[in-house]
PDB file of N, CA and C in Angstrom:
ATOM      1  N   UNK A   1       9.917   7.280 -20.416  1.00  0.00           N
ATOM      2  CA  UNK A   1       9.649   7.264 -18.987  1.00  0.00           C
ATOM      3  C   UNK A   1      10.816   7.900 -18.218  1.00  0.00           C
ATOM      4  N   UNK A   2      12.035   7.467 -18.618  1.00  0.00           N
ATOM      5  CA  UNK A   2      13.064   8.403 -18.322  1.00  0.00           C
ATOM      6  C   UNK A   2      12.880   9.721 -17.631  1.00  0.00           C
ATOM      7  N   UNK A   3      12.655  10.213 -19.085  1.00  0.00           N
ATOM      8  CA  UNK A   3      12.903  11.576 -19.429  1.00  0.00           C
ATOM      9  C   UNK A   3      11.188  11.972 -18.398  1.00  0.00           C
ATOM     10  N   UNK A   4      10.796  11.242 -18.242  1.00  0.00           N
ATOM     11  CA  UNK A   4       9.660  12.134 -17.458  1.00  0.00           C
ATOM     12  C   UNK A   4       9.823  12.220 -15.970  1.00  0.00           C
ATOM     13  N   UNK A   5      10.359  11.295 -15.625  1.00  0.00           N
ATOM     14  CA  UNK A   5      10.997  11.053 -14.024  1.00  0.00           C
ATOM     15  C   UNK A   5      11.892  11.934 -13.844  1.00  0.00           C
ATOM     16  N   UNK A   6      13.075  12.038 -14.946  1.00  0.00           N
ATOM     17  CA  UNK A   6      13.425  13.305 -14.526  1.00  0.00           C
ATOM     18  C   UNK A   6      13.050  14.570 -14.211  1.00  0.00           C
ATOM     19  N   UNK A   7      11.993  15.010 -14.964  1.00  0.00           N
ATOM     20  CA  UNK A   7      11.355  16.207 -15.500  1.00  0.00           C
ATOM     21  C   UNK A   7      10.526  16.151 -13.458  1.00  0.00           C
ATOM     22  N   UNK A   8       9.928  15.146 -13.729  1.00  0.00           N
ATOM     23  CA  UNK A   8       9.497  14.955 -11.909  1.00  0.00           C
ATOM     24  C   UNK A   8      10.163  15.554 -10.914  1.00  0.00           C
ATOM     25  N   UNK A   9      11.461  14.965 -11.472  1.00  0.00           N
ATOM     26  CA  UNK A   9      12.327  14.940  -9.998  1.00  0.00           C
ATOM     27  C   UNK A   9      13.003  16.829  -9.920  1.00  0.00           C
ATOM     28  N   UNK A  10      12.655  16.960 -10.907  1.00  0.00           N
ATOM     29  CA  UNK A  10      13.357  18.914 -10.928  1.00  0.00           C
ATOM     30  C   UNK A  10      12.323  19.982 -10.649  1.00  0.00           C
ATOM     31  N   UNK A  11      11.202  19.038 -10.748  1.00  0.00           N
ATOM     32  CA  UNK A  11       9.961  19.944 -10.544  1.00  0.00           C
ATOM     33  C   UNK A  11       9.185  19.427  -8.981  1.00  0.00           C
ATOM     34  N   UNK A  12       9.489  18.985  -8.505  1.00  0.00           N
ATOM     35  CA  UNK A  12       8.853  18.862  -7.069  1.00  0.00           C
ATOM     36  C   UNK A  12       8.236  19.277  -6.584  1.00  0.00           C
ATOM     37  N   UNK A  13       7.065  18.953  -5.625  1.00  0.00           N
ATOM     38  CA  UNK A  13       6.663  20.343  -4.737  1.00  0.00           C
ATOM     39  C   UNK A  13       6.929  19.905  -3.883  1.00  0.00           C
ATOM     40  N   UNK A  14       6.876  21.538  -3.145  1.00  0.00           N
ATOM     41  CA  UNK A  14       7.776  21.796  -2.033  1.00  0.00           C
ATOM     42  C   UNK A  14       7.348  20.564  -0.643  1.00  0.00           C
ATOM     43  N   UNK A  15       6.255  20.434  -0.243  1.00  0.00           N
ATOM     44  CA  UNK A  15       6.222  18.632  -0.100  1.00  0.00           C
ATOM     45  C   UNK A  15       7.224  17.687  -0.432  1.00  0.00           C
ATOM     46  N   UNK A  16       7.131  17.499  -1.404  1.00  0.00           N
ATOM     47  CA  UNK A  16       8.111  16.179  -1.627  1.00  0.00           C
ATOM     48  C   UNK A  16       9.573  16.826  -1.707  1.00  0.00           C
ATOM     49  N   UNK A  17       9.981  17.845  -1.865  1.00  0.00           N
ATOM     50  CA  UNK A  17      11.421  18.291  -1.644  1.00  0.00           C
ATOM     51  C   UNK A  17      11.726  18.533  -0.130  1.00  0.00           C
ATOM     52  N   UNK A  18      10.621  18.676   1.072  1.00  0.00           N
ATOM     53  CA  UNK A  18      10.872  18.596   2.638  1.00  0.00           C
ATOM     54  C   UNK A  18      10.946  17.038   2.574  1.00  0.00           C
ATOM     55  N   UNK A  19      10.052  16.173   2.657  1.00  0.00           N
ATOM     56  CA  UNK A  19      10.212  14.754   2.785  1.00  0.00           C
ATOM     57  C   UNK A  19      11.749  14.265   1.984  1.00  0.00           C
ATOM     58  N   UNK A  20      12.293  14.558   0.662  1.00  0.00           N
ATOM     59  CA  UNK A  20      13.398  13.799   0.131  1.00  0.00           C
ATOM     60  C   UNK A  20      14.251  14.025   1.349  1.00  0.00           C
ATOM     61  N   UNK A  21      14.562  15.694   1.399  1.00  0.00           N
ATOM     62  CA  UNK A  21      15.603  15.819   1.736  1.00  0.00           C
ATOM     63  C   UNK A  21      15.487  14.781   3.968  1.00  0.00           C
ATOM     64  N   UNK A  22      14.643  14.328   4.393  1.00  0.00           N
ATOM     65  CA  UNK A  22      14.377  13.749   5.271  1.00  0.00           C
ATOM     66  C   UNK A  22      14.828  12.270   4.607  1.00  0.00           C
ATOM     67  N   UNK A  23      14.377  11.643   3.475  1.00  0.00           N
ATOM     68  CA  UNK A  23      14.724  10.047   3.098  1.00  0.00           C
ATOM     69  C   UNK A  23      16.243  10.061   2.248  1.00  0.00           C
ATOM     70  N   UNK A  24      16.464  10.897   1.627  1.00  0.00           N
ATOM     71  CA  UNK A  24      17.755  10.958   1.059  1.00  0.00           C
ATOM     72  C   UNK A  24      18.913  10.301   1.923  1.00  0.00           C
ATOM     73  N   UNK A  25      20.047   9.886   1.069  1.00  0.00           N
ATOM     74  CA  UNK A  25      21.169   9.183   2.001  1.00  0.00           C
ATOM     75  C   UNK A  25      21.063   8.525   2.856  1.00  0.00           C
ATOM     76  N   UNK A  26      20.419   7.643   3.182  1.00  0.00           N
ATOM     77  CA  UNK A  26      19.911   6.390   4.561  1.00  0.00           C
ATOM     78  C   UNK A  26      19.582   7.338   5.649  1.00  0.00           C
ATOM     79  N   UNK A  27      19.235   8.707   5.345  1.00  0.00           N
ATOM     80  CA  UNK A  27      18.864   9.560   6.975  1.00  0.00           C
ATOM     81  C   UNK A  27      17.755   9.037   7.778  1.00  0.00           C
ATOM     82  N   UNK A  28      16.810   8.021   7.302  1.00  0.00           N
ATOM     83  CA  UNK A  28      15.940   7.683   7.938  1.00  0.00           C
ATOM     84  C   UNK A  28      15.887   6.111   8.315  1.00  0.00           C
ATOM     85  N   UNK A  29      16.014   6.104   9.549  1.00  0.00           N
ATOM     86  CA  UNK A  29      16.172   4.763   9.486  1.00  0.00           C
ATOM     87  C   UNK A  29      17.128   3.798   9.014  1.00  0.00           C
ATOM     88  N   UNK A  30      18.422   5.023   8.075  1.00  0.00           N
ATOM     89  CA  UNK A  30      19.607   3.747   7.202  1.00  0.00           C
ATOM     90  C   UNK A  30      18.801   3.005   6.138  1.00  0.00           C
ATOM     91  N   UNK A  31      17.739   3.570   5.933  1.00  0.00           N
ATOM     92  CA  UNK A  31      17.459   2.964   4.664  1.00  0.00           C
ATOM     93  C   UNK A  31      17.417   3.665   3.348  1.00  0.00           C
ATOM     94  N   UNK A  32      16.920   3.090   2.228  1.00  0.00           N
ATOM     95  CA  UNK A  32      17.459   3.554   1.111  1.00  0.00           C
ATOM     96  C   UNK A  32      16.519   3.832   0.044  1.00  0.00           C
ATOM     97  N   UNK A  33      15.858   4.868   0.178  1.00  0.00           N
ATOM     98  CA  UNK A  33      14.828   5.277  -0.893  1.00  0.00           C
ATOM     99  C   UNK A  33      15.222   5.834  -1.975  1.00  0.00           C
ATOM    100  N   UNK A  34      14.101   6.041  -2.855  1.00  0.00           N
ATOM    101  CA  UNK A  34      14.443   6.163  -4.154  1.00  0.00           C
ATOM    102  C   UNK A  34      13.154   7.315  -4.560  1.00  0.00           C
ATOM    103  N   UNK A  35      13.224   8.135  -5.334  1.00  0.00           N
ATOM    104  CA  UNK A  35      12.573   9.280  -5.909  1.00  0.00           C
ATOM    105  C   UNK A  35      11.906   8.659  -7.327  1.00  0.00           C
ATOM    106  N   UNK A  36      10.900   9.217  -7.553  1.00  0.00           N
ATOM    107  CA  UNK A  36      10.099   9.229  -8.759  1.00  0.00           C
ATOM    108  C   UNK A  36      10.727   8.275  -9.490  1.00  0.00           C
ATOM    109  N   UNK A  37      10.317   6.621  -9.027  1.00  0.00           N
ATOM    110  CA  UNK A  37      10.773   5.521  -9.451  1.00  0.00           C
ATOM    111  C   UNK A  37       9.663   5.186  -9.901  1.00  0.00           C
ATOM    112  N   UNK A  38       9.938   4.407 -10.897  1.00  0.00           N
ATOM    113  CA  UNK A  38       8.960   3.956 -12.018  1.00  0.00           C
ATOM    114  C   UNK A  38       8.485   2.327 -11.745  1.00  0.00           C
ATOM    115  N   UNK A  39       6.970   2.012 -12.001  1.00  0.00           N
ATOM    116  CA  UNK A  39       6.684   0.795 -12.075  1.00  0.00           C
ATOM    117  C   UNK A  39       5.990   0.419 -13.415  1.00  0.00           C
ATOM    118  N   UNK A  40       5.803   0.411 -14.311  1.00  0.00           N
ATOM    119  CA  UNK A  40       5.448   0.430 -15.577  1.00  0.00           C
ATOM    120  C   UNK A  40       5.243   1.237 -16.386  1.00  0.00           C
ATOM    121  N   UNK A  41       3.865   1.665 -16.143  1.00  0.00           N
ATOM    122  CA  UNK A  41       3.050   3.309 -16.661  1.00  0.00           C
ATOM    123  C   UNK A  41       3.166   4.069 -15.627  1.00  0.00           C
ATOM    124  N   UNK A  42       3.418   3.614 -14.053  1.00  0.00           N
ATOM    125  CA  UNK A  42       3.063   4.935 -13.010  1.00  0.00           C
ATOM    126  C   UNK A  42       4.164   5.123 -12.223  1.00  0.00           C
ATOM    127  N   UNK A  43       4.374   6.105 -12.220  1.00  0.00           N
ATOM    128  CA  UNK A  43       5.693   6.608 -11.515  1.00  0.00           C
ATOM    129  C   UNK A  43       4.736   6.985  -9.877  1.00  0.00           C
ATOM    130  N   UNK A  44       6.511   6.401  -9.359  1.00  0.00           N
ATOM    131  CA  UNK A  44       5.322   6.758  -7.647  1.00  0.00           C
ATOM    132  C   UNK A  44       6.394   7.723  -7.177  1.00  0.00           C
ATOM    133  N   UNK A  45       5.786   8.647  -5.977  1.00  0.00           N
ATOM    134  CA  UNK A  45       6.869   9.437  -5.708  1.00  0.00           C
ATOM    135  C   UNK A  45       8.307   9.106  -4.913  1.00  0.00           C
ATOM    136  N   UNK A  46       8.207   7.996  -3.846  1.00  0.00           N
ATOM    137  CA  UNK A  46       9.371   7.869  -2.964  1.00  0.00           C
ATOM    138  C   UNK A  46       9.273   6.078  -3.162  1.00  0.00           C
ATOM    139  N   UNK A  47      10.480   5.362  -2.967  1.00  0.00           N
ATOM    140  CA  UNK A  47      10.625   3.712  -3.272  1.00  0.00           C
ATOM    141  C   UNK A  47      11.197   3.457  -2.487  1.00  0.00           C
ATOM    142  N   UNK A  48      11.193   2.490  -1.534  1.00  0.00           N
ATOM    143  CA  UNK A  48      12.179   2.246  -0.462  1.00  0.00           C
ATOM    144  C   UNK A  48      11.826   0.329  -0.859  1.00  0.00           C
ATOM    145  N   UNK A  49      13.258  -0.146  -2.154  1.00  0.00           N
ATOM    146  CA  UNK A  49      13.285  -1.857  -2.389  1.00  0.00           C
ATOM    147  C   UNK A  49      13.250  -2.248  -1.481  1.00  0.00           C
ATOM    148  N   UNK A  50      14.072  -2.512  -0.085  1.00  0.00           N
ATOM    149  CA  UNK A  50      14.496  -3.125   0.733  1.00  0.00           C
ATOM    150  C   UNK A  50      13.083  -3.338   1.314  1.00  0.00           C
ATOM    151  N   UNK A  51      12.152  -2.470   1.612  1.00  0.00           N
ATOM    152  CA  UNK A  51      11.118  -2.782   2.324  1.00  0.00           C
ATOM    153  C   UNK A  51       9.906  -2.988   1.781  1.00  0.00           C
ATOM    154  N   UNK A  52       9.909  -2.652   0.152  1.00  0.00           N
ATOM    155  CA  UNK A  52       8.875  -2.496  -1.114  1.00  0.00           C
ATOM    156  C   UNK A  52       8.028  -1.605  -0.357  1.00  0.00           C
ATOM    157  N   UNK A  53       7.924  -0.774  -0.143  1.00  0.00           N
ATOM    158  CA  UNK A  53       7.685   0.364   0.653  1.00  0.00           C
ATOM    159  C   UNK A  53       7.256   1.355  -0.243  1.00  0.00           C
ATOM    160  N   UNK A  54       6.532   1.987  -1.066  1.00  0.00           N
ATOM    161  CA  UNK A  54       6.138   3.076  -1.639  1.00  0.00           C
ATOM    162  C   UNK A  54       5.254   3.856  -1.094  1.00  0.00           C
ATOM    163  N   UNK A  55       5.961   5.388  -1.474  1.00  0.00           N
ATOM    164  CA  UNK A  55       5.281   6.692  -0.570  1.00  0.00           C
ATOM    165  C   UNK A  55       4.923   7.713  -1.682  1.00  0.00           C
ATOM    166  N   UNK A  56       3.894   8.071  -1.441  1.00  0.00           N
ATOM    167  CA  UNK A  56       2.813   8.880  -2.508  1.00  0.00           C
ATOM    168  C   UNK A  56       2.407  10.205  -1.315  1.00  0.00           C
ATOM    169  N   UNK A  57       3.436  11.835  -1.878  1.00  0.00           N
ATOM    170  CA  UNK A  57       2.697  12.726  -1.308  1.00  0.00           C
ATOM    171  C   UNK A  57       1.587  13.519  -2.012  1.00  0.00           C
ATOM    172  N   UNK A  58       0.319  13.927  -1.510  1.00  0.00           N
ATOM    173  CA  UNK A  58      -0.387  14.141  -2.389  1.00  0.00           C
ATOM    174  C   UNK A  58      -1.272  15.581  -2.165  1.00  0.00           C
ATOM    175  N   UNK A  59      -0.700  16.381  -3.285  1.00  0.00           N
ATOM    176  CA  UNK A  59      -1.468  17.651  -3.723  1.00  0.00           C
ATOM    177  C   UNK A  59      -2.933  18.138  -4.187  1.00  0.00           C
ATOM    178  N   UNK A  60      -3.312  19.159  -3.554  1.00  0.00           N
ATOM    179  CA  UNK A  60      -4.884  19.089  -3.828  1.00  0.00           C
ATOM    180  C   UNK A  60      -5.461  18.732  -5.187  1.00  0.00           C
ATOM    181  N   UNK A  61      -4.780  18.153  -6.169  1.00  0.00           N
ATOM    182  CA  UNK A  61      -4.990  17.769  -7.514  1.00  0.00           C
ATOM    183  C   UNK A  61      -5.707  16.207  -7.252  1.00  0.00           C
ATOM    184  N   UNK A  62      -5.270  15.580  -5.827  1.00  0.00           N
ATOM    185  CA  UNK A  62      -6.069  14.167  -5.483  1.00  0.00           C
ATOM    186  C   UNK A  62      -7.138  14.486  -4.841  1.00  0.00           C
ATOM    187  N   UNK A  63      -7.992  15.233  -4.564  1.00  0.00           N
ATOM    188  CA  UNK A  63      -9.215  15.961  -3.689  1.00  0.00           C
ATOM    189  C   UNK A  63     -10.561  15.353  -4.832  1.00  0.00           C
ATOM    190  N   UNK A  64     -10.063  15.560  -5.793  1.00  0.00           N
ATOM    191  CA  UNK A  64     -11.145  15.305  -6.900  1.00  0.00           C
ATOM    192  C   UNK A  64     -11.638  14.421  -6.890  1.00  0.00           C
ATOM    193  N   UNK A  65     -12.989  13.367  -7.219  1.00  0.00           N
ATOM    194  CA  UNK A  65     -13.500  12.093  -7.437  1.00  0.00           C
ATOM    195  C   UNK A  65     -12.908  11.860  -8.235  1.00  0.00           C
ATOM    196  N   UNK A  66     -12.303  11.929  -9.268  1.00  0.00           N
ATOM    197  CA  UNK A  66     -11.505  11.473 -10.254  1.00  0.00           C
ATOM    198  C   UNK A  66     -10.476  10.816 -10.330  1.00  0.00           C
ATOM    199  N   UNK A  67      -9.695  11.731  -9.246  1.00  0.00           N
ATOM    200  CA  UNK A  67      -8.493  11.309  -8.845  1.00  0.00           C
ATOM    201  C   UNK A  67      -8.559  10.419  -7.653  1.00  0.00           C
ATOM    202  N   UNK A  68      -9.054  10.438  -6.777  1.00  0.00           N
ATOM    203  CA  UNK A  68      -9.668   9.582  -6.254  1.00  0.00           C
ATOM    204  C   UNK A  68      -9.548   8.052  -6.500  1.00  0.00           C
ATOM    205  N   UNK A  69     -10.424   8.037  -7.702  1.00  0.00           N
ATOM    206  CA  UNK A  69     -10.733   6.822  -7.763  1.00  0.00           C
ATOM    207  C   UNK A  69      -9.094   6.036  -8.424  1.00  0.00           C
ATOM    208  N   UNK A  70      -8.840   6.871  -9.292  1.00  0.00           N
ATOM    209  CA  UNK A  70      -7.344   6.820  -9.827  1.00  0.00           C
ATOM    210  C   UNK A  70      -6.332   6.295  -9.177  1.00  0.00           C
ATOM    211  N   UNK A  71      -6.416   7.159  -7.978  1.00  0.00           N
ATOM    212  CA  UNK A  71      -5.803   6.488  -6.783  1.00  0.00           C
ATOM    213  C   UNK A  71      -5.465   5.501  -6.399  1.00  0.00           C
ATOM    214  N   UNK A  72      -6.734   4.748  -6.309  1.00  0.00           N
ATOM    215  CA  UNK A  72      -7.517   3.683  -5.599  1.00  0.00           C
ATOM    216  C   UNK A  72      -7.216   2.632  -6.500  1.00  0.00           C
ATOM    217  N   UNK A  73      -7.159   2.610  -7.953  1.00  0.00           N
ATOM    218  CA  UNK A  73      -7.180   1.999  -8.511  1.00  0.00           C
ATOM    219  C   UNK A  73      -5.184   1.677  -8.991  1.00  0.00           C
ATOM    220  N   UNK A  74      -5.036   2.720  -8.870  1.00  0.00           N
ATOM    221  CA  UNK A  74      -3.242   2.959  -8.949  1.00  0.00           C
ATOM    222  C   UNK A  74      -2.723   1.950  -8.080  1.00  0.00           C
ATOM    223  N   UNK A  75      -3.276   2.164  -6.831  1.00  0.00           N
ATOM    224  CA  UNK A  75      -2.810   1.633  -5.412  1.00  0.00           C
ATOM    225  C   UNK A  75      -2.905  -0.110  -5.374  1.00  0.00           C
ATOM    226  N   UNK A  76      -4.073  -0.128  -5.958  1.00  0.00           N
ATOM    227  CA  UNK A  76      -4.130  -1.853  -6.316  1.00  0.00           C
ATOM    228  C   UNK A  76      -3.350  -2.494  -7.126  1.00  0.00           C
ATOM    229  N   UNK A  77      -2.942  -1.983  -8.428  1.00  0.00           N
ATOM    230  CA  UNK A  77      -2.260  -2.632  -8.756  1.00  0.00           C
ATOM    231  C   UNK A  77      -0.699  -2.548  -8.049  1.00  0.00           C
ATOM    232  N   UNK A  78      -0.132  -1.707  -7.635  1.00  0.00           N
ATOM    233  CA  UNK A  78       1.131  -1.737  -6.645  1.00  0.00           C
ATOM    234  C   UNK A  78       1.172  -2.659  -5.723  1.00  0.00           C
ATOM    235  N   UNK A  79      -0.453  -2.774  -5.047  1.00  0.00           N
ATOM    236  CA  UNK A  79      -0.231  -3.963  -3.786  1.00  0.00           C
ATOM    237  C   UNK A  79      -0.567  -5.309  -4.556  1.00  0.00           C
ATOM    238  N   UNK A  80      -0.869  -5.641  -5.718  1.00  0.00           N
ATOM    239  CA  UNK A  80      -0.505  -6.616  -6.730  1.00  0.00           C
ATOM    240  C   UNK A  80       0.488  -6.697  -6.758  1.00  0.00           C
ATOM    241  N   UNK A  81       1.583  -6.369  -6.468  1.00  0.00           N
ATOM    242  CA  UNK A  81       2.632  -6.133  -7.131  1.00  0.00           C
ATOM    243  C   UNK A  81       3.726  -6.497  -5.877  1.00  0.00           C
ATOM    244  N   UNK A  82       2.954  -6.402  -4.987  1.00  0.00           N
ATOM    245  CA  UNK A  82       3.646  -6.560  -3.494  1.00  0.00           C
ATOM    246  C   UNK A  82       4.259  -5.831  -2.509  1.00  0.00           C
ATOM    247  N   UNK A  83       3.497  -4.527  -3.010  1.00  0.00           N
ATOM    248  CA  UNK A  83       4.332  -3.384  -2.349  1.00  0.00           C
ATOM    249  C   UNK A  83       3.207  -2.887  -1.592  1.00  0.00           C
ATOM    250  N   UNK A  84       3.373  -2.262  -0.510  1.00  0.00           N
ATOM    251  CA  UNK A  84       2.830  -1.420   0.760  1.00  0.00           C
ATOM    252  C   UNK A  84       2.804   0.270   0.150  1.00  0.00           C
ATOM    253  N   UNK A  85       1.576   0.753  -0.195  1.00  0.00           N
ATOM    254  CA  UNK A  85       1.479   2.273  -0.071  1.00  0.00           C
ATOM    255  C   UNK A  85       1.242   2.902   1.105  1.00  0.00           C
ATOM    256  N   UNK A  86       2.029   4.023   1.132  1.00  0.00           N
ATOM    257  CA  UNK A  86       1.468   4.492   2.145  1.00  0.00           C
ATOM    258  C   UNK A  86       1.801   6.373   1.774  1.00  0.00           C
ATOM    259  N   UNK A  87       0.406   6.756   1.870  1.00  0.00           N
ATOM    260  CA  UNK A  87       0.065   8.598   1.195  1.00  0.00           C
ATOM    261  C   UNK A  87       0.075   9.563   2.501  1.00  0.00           C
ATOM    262  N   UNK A  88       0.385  10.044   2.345  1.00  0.00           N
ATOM    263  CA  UNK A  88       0.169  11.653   2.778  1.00  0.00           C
ATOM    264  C   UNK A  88      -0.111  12.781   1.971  1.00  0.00           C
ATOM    265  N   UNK A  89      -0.669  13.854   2.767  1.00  0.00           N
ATOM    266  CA  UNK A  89      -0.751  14.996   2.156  1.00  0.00           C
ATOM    267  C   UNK A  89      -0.118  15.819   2.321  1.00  0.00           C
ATOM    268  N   UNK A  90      -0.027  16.661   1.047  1.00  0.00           N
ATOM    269  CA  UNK A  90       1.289  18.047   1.219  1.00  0.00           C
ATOM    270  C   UNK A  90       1.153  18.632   2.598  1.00  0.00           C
ATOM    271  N   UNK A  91      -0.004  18.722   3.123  1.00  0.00           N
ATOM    272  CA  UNK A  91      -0.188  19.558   4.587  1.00  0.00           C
ATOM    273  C   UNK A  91       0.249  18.574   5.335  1.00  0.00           C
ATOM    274  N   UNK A  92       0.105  17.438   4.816  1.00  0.00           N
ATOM    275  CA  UNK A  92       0.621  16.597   6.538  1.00  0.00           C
ATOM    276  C   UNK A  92       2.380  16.749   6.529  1.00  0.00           C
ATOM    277  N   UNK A  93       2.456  16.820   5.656  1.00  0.00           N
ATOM    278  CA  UNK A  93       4.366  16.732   5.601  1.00  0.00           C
ATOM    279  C   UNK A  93       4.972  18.305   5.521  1.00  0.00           C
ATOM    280  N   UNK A  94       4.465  19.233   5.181  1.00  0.00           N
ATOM    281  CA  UNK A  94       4.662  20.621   5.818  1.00  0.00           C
ATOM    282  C   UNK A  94       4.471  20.848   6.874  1.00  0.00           C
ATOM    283  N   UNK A  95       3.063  20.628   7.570  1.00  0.00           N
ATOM    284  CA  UNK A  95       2.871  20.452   9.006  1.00  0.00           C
ATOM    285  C   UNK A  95       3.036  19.891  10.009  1.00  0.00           C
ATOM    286  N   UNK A  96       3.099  18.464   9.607  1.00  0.00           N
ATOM    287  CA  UNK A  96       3.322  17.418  11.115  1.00  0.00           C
ATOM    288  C   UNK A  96       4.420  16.380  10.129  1.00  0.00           C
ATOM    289  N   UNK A  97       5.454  16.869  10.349  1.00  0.00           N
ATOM    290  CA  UNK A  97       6.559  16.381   9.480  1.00  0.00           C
ATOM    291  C   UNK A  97       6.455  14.907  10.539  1.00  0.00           C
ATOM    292  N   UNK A  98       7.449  15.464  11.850  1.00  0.00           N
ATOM    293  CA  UNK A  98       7.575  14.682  12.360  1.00  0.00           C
ATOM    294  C   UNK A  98       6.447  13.539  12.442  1.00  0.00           C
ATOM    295  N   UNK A  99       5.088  13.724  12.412  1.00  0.00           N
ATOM    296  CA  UNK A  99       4.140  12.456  12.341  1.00  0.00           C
ATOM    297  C   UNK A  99       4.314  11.844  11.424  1.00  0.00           C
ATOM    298  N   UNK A 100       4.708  12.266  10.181  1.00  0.00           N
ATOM    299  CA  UNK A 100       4.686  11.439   9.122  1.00  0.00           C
ATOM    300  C   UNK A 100       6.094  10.732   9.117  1.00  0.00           C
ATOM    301  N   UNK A 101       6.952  11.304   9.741  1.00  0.00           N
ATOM    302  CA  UNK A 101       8.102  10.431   9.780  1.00  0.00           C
ATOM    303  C   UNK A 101       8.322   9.285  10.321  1.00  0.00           C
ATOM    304  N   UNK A 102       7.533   9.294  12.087  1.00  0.00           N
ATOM    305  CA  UNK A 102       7.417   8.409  12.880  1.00  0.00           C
ATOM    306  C   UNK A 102       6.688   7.300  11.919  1.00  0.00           C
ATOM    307  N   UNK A 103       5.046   7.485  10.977  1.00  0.00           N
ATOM    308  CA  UNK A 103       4.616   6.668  10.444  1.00  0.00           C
ATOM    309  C   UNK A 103       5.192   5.838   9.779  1.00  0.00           C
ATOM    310  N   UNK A 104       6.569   6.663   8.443  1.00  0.00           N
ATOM    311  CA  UNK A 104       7.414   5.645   7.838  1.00  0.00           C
ATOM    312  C   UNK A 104       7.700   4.644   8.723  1.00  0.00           C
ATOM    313  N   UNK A 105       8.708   5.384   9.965  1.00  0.00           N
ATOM    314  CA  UNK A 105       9.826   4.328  10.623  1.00  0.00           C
ATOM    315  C   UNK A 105       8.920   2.779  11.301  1.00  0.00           C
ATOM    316  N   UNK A 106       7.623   3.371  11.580  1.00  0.00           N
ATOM    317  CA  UNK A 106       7.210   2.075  12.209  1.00  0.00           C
ATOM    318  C   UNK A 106       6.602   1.383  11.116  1.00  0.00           C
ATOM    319  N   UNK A 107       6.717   1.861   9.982  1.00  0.00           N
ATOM    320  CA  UNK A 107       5.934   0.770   8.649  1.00  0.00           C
ATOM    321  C   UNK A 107       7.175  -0.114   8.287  1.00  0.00           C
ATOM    322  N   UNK A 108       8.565   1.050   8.931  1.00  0.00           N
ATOM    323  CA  UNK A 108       9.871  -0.190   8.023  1.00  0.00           C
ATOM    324  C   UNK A 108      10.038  -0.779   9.180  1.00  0.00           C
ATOM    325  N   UNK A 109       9.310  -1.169  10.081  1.00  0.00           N
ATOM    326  CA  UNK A 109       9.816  -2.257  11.552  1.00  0.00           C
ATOM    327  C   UNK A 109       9.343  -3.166  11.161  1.00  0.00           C
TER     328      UNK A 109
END
């Protein structure tokens, strides 16, 4: 699992490399996220402990019914788990950065 999080974290898309470099170093809010952090079998893309806060950006590879449901089913067990998802799409965070930013900050209030 390691070795695949890493492999994650060098391969990014360009999505999630605009959003890090926005959560990196407490720039948001002073809080403290975490990259392609692992919860058992599923690695999620962004972790913020302090608030159990997990952020999933998502590439037209989730458009599919498949993935979809994957999703859906991913997502449940996380909020089992006690954590808050919250997704975007590569276009929303290329495009309306700032909306998606405002969304974090008022999910960590």
């Amino acid at each position: 699992m390691k070795e695949l999080r890493r492999e994650l974290r060098q391969s990014q898309t360009k999505a999630e490399d605009v959003l890090w470099d926005e959560l990196r170093g407490r720039r948001l809010a002073n809080v403290k996220f975490r990259r392609q952090h692992s919860f058992g079998h599923f690695i999620v893309d962004f972790y913020c402990f302090e608030h159990k806060l997990v952020i999933e950006v998502d590439g037209s590879v989730h458009n599919t019914s498949e993935a979809q449901i994957s999703d859906v089913e991913r997502e449940a067990v996380l909020c089992d788990l006690g954590l808050t998802v919250m997704r975007f799409t590569n276009n929303d965070v290329l495009n309306k950065l700032d909306n998606v930013l405002q969304k974090i900050r008022e999910n960590l209030q």
